[in-house]
C-alpha atoms as a PDB file:
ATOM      1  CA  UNK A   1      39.566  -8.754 -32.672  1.00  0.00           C
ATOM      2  CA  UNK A   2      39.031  -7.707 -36.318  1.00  0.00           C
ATOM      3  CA  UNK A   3      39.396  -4.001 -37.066  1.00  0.00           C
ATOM      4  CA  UNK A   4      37.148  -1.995 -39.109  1.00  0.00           C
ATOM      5  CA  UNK A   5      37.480   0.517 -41.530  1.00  0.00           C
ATOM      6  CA  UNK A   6      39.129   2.990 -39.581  1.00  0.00           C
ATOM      7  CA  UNK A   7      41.463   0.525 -37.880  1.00  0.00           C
ATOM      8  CA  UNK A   8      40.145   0.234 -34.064  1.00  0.00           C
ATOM      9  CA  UNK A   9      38.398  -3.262 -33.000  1.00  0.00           C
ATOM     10  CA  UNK A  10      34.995  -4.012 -33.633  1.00  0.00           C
ATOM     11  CA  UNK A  11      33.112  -5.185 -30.944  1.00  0.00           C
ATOM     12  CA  UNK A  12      31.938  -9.249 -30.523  1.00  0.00           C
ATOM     13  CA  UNK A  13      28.320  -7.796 -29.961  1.00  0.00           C
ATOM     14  CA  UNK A  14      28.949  -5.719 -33.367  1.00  0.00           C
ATOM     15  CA  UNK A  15      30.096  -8.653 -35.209  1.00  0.00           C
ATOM     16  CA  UNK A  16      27.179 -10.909 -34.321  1.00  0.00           C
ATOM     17  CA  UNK A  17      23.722 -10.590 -35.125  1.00  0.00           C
ATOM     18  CA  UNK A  18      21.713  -9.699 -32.334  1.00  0.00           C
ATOM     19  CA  UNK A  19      19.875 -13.269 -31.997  1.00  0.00           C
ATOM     20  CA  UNK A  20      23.353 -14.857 -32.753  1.00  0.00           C
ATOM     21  CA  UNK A  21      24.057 -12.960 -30.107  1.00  0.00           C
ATOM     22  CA  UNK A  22      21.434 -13.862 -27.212  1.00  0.00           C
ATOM     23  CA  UNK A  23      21.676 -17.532 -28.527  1.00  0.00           C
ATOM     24  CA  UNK A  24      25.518 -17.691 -27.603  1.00  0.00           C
ATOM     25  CA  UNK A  25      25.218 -16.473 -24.343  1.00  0.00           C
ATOM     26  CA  UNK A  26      22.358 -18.298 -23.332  1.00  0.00           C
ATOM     27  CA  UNK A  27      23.996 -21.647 -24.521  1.00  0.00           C
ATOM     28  CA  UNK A  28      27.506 -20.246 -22.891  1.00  0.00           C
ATOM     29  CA  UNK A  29      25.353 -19.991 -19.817  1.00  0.00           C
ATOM     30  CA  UNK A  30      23.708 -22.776 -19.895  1.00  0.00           C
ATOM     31  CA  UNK A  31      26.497 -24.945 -19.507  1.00  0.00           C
ATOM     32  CA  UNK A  32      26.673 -25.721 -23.448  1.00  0.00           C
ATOM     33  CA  UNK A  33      30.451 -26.438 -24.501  1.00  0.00           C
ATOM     34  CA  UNK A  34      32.703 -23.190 -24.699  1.00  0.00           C
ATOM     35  CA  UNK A  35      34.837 -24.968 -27.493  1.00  0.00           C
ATOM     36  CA  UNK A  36      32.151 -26.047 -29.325  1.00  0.00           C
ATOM     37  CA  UNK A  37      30.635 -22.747 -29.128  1.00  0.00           C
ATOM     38  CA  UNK A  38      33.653 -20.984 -29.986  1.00  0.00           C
ATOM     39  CA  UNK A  39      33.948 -22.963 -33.145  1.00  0.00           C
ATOM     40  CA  UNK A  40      30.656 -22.602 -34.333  1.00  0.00           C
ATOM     41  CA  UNK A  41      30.626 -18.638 -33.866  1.00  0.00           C
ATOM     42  CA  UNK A  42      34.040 -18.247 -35.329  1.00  0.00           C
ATOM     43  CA  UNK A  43      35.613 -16.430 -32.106  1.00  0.00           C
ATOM     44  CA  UNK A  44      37.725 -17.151 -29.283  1.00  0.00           C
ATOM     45  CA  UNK A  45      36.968 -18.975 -26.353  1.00  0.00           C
ATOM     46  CA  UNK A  46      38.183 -16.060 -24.669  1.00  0.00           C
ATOM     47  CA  UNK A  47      35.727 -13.619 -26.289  1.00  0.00           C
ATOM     48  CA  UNK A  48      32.860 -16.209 -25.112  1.00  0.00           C
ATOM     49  CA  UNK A  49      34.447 -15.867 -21.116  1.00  0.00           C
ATOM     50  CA  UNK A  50      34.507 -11.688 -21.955  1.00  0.00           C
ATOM     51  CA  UNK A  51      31.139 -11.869 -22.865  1.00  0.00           C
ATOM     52  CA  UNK A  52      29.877 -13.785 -19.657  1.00  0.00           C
ATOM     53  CA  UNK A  53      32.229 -11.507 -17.268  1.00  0.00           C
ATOM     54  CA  UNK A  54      30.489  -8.577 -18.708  1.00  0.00           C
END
């Protein structure tokens, strides 16, 4: 994860916007490629799992 200022992790919901956001998770969701996704949002593939799981 990146850190911010102070040197603790930020967040993937603080680093995207919030309609970035709903837009990766519905695609995740909806069966769209996690690769692909992963790519295009500039995260992990194991971020995108995290983010279903929760």
């Amino acid at each position: 994860m990146a850190a911010s200022r102070n040197g603790q992790p930020r967040a993937i919901r603080d680093r995207l916007d919030p309609d970035d956001y709903r837009r990766l998770l519905a695609a995740a969701r909806g069966g769209y490629c996690k690769k692909a996704l992963a790519a295009e949002y500039e995260i992990s593939r194991r971020s995108i799992y995290r983010l279903l799981a929760g």
